[in-house]
Protein backbone atom coordinates (compact mmCIF):
# COMPACT_ATOMS: atom_id res chain seq x y z
CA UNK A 1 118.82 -66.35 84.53
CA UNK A 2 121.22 -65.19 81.48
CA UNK A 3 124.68 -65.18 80.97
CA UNK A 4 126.16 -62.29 80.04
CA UNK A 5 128.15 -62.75 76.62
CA UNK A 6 131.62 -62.07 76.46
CA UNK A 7 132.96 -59.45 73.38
CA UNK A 8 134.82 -62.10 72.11
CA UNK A 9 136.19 -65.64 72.42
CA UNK A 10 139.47 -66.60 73.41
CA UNK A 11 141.97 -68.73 72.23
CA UNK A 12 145.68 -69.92 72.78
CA UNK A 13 146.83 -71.92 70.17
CA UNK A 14 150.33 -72.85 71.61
CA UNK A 15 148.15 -74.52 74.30
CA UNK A 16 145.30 -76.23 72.45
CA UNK A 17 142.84 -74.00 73.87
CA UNK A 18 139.73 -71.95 72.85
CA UNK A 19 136.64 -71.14 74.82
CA UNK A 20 134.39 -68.50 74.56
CA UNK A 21 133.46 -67.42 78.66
CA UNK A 22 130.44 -65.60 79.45
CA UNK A 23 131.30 -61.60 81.01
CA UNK A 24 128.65 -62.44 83.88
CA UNK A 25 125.44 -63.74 84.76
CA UNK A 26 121.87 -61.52 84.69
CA UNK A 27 119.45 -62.81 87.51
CA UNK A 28 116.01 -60.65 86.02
CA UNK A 29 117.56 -56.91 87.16
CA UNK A 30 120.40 -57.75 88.64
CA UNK A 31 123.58 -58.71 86.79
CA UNK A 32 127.01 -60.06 88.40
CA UNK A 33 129.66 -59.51 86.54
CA UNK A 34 132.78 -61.94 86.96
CA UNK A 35 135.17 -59.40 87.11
CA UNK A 36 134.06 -57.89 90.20
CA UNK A 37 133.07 -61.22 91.77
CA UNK A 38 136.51 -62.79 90.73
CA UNK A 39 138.30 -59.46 93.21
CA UNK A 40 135.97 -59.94 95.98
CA UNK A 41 137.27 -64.33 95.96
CA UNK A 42 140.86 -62.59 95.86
CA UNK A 43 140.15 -60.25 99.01
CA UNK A 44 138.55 -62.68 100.74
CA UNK A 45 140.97 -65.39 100.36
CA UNK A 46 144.04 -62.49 101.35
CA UNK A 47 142.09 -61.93 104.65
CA UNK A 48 141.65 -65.64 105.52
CA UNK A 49 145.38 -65.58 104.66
CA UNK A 50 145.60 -63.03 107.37
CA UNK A 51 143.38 -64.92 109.53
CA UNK A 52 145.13 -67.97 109.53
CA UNK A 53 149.03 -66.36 110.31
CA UNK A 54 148.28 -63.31 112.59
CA UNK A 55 149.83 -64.84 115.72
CA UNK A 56 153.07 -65.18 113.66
CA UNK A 57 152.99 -61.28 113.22
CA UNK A 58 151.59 -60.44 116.33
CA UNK A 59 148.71 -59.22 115.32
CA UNK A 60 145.22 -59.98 116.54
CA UNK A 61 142.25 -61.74 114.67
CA UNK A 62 139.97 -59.26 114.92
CA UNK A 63 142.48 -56.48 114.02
CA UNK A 64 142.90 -57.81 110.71
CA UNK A 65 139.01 -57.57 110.54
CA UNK A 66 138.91 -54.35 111.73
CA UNK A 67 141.97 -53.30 109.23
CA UNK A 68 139.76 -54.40 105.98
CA UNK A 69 137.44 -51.75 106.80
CA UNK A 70 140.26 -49.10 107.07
CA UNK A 71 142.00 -50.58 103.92
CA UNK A 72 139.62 -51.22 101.31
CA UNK A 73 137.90 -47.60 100.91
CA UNK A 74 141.46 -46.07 100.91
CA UNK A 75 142.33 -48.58 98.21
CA UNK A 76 139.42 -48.00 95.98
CA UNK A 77 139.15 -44.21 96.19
CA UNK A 78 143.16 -44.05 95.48
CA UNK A 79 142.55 -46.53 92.52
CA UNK A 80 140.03 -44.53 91.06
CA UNK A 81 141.72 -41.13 91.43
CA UNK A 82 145.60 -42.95 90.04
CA UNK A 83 143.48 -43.89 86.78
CA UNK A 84 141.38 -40.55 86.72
CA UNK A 85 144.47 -38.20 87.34
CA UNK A 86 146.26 -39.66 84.36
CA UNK A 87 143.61 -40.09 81.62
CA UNK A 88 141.83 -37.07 82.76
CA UNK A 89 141.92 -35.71 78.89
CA UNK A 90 141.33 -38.95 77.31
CA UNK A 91 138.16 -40.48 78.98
CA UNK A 92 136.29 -36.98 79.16
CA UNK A 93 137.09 -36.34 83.07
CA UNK A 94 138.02 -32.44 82.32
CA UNK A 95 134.50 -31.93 80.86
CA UNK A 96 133.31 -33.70 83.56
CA UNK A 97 134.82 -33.84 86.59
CA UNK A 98 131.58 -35.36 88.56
CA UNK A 99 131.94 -38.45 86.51
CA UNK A 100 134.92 -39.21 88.58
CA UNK A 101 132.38 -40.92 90.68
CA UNK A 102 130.98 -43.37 88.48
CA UNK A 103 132.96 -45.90 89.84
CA UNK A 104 130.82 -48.18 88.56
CA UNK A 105 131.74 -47.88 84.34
CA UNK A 106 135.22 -48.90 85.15
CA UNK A 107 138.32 -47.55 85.59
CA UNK A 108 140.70 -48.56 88.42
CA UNK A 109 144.53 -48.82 88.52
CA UNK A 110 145.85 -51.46 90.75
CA UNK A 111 148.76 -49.29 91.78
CA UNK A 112 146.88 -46.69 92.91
CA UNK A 113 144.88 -49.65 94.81
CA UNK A 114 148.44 -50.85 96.76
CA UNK A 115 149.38 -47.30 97.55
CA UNK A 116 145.76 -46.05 99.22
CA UNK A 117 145.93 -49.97 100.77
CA UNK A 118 149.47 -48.67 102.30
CA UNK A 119 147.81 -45.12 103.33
CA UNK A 120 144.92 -47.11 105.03
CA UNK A 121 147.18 -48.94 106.77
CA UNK A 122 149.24 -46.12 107.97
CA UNK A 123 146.43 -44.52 109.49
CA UNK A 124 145.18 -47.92 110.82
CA UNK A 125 148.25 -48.90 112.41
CA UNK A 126 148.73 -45.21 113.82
CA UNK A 127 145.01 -45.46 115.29
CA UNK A 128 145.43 -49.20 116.62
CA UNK A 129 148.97 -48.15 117.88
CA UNK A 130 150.22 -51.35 115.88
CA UNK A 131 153.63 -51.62 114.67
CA UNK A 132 153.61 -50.60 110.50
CA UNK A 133 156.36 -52.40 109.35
CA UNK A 134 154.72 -56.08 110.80
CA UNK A 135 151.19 -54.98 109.45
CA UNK A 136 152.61 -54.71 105.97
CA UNK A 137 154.62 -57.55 106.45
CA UNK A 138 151.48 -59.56 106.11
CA UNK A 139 149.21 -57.32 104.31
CA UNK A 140 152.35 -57.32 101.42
CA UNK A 141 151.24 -61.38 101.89
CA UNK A 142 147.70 -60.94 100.74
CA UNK A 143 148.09 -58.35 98.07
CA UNK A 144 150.01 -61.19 96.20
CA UNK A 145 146.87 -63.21 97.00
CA UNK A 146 144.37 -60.94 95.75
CA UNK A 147 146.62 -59.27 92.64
CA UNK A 148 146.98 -63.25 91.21
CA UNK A 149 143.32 -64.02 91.33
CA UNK A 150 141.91 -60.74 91.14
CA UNK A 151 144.14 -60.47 87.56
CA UNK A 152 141.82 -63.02 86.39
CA UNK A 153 139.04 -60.93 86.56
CA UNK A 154 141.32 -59.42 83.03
CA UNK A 155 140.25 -62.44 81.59
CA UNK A 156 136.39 -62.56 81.48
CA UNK A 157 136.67 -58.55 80.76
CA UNK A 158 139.10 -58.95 77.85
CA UNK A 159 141.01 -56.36 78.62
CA UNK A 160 144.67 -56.00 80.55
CA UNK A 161 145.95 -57.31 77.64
CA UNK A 162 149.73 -56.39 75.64
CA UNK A 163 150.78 -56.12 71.60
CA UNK A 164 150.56 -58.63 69.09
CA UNK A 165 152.76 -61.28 68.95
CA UNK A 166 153.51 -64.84 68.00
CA UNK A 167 154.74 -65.69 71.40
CA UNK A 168 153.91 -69.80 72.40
CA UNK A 169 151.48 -68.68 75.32
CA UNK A 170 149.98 -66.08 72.74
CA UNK A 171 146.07 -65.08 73.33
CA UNK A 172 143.78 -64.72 70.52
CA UNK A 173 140.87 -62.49 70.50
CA UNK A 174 138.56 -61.60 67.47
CA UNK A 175 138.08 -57.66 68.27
CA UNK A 176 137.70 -54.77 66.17
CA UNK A 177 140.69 -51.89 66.38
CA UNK A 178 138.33 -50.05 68.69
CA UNK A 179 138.17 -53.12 70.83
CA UNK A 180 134.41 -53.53 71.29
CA UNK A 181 133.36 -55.89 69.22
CA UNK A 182 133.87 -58.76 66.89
CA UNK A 183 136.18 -58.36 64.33
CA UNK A 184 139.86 -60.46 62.37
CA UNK A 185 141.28 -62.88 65.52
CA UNK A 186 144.29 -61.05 66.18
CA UNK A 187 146.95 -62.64 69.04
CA UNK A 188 148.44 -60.86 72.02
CA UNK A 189 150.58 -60.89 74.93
CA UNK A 190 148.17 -62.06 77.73
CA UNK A 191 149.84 -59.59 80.32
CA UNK A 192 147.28 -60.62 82.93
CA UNK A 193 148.50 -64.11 82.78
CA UNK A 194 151.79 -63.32 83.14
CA UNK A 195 151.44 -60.92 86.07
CA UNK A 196 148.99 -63.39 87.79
CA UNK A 197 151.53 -65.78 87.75
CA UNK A 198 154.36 -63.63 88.91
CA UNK A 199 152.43 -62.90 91.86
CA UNK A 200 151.44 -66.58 92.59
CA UNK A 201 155.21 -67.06 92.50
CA UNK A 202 156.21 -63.89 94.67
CA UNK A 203 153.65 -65.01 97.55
CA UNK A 204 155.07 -68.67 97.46
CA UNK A 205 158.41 -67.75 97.69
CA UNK A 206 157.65 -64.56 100.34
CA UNK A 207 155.30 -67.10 102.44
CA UNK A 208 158.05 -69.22 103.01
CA UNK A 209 160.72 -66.64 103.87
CA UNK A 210 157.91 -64.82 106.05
CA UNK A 211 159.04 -67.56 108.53
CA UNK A 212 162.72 -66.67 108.74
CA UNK A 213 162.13 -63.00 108.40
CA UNK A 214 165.02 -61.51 110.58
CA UNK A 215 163.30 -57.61 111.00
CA UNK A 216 159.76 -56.04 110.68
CA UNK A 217 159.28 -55.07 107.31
CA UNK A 218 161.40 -57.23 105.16
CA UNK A 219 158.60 -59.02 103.64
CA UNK A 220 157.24 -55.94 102.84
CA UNK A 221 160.66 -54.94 100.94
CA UNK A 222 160.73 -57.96 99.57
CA UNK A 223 157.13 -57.74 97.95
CA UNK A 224 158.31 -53.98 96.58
CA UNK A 225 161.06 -55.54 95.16
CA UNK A 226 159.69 -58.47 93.34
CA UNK A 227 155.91 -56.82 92.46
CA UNK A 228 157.80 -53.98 91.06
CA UNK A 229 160.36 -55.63 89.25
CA UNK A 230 157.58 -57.72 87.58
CA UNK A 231 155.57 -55.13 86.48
CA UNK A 232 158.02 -52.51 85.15
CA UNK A 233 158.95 -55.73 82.43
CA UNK A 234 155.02 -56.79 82.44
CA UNK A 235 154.09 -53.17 82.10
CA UNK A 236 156.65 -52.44 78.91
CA UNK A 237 154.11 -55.24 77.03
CA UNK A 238 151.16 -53.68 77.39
CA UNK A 239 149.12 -51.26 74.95
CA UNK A 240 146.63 -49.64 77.55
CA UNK A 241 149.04 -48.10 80.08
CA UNK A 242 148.74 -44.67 81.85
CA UNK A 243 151.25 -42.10 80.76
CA UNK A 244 152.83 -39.00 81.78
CA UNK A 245 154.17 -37.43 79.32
CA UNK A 246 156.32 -40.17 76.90
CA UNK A 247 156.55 -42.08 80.55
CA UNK A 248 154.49 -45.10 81.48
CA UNK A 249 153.33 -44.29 84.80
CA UNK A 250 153.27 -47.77 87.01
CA UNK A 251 156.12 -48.90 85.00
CA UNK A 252 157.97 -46.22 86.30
CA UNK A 253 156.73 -46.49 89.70
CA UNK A 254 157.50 -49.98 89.51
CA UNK A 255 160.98 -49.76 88.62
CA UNK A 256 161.45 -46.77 91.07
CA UNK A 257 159.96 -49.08 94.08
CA UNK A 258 161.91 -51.92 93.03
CA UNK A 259 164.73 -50.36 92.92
CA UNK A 260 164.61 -48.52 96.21
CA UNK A 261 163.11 -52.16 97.85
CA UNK A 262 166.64 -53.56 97.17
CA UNK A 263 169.16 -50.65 98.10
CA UNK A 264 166.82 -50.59 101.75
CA UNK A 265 167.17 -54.99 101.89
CA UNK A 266 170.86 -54.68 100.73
CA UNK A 267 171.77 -51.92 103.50
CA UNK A 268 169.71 -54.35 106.15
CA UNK A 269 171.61 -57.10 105.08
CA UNK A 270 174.57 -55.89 106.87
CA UNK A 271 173.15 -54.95 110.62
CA UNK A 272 172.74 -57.25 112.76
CA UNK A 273 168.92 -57.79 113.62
CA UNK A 274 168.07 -59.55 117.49
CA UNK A 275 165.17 -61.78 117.71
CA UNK A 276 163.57 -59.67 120.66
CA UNK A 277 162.94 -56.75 118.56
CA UNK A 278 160.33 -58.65 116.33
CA UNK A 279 156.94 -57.12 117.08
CA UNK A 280 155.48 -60.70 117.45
CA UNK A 281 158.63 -61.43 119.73
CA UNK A 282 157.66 -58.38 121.79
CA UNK A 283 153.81 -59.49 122.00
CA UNK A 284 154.72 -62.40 123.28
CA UNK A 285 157.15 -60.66 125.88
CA UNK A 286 154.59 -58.40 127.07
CA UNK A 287 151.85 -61.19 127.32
CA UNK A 288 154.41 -63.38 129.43
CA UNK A 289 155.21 -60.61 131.78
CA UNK A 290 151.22 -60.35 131.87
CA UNK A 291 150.77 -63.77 133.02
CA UNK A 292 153.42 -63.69 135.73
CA UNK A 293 151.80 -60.47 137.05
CA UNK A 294 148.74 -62.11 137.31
CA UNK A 295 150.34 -65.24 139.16
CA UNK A 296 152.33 -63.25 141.20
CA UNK A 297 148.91 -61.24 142.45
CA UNK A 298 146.84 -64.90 142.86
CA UNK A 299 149.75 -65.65 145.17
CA UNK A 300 149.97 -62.57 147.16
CA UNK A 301 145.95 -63.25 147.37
CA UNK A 302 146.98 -66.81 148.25
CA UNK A 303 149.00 -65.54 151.11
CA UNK A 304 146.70 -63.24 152.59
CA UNK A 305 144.27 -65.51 153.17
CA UNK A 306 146.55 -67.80 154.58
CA UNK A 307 147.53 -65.36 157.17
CA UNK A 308 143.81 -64.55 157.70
CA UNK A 309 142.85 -68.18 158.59
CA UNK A 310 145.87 -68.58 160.43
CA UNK A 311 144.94 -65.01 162.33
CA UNK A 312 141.22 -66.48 162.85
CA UNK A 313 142.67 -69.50 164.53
């Protein structure tokens, strides 16, 4: 076993700190890289998220199971085609459109990843015939999971990074302009830091309003709202955005989706939402009514064989 060196080490002075973490770890053929090992932690933590608070949503167990296998494809193939579309010039995709598919040299937007995770969803939801609006409620809930953990990922690659600055939680990283290997220690915004713990924040403060949520969906708005308002600031930082045109893409996605989040919560804000017409209040509803079928028919059973033996004596 080998550990697979990192292009660089990293420091943050305003913090005391400098370490120098390996990329991965090479196991005779087979290497692991951290990055990818560091998403899969995130997406299985999101789904034992989703395991644990189901019920409260009115969604089943195994649905949120069954959902994963829906979501994740639709997430990674939109991922890959959001960061393909707009660096289609840059990274040689024109001359070659077939190496679209190699997924596998990197090259995945996390927006794209959120809107195929929504499209999977849709289709889920539409298939299951499961209310949308509850579904994202709590899948909204574990992208804040996975996007803080999985931005650590950044970290080991040494990438996801912003511009140079002298900022207190400034990162330090001894790279060559081209960014590939060692060169003068330079110091950066560490943009993956900042958005990992945006998102920690978001799903601490959503988790706890997910309790008192009034309507289907307002999590959902809620984690539009915050997500995008993070990253159309985190985004403005950063030195390997997407563009179109003089536009950064995702921050301009982001402010558009945080924007509309908050005109949709504000106009929800002033109806008047009953308790009944939450989906997990309606589950409930429907499994009561269940029950009392079922007792009324044991009864009706009850008294037929009571008029039986009676008929017999």
């Amino acid at each position: 076993m080998e550990w697979i060196e990192g292009i660089s080490p990293i420091s943050f002075p305003g913090l005391g700190l400098e370490i120098n973490p390996a990329a991965g770890v090479r196991i005779g053929t087979f290497s692991l890289h951290f990055y990818g090992l560091i998403i899969a932690v995130g997406l299985i933590l999101a789904v034992a998220y989703g395991w644990k608070r189901s019920k409260e949503f009115g969604i089943k167990s195994d649905d949120i199971t069954d959902g994963v296998l829906w979501i994740v494809p639709f997430a990674i193939i939109c991922a890959r085609l959001y960061y393909c579309i707009f660096r289609w010039t840059e990274d040689g995709f024109a001359a070659d459109p077939l190496s679209v598919l190699y997924i596998w040299k990197g090259g995945l937007a996390i927006y794209g990843g959120v809107i195929g995770a929504v499209i999977g969803v849709t289709v889920f939801c539409f298939v299951k015939k499961i209310k949308l609006p509850a579904v994202l409620d709590l899948v909204a809930l574990g992208f804040l999971i996975g996007q803080a953990i999985g931005r650590w990922g950044n970290f080991f690659n040494r990438e996801a990074y912003g511009a140079e600055t002298d900022f207190f939680l400034r990162m330090g990283l001894m790279l060559t302009p081209d960014r590939m290997s060692i060169g003068t220690e330079l110091y950066y915004h560490p943009t993956f830091l900042y958005e990992s713990l945006w998102n920690a924040a978001g799903f601490v403060l959503l988790h706890f309003l997910s309790k008192r949520r009034k309507y289907d969906g307002q999590i959902a708005l809620g984690y539009a709202a915050w997500y995008g308002l993070g990253r159309a600031l985190i985004e403005g930082l950063r030195t390997d955005s997407l563009y179109w045109g003089p536009f950064r893409v995702s921050q301009l996605l982001a402010a558009a989706s945080c924007a509309a989040a908050v005109v949709v919560l504000m106009i929800m804000s002033f109806k008047y939402h009953t308790p009944e017409k939450l989906f997990v209040n309606q589950v409930a509803a429907l499994e009561e009514n269940d029950d009392e079928d079922e007792e009324d028919e044991e009864d009706d059973a009850d008294d037929e064989d009571d008029e039986k033996t009676k008929d017999e004596e």
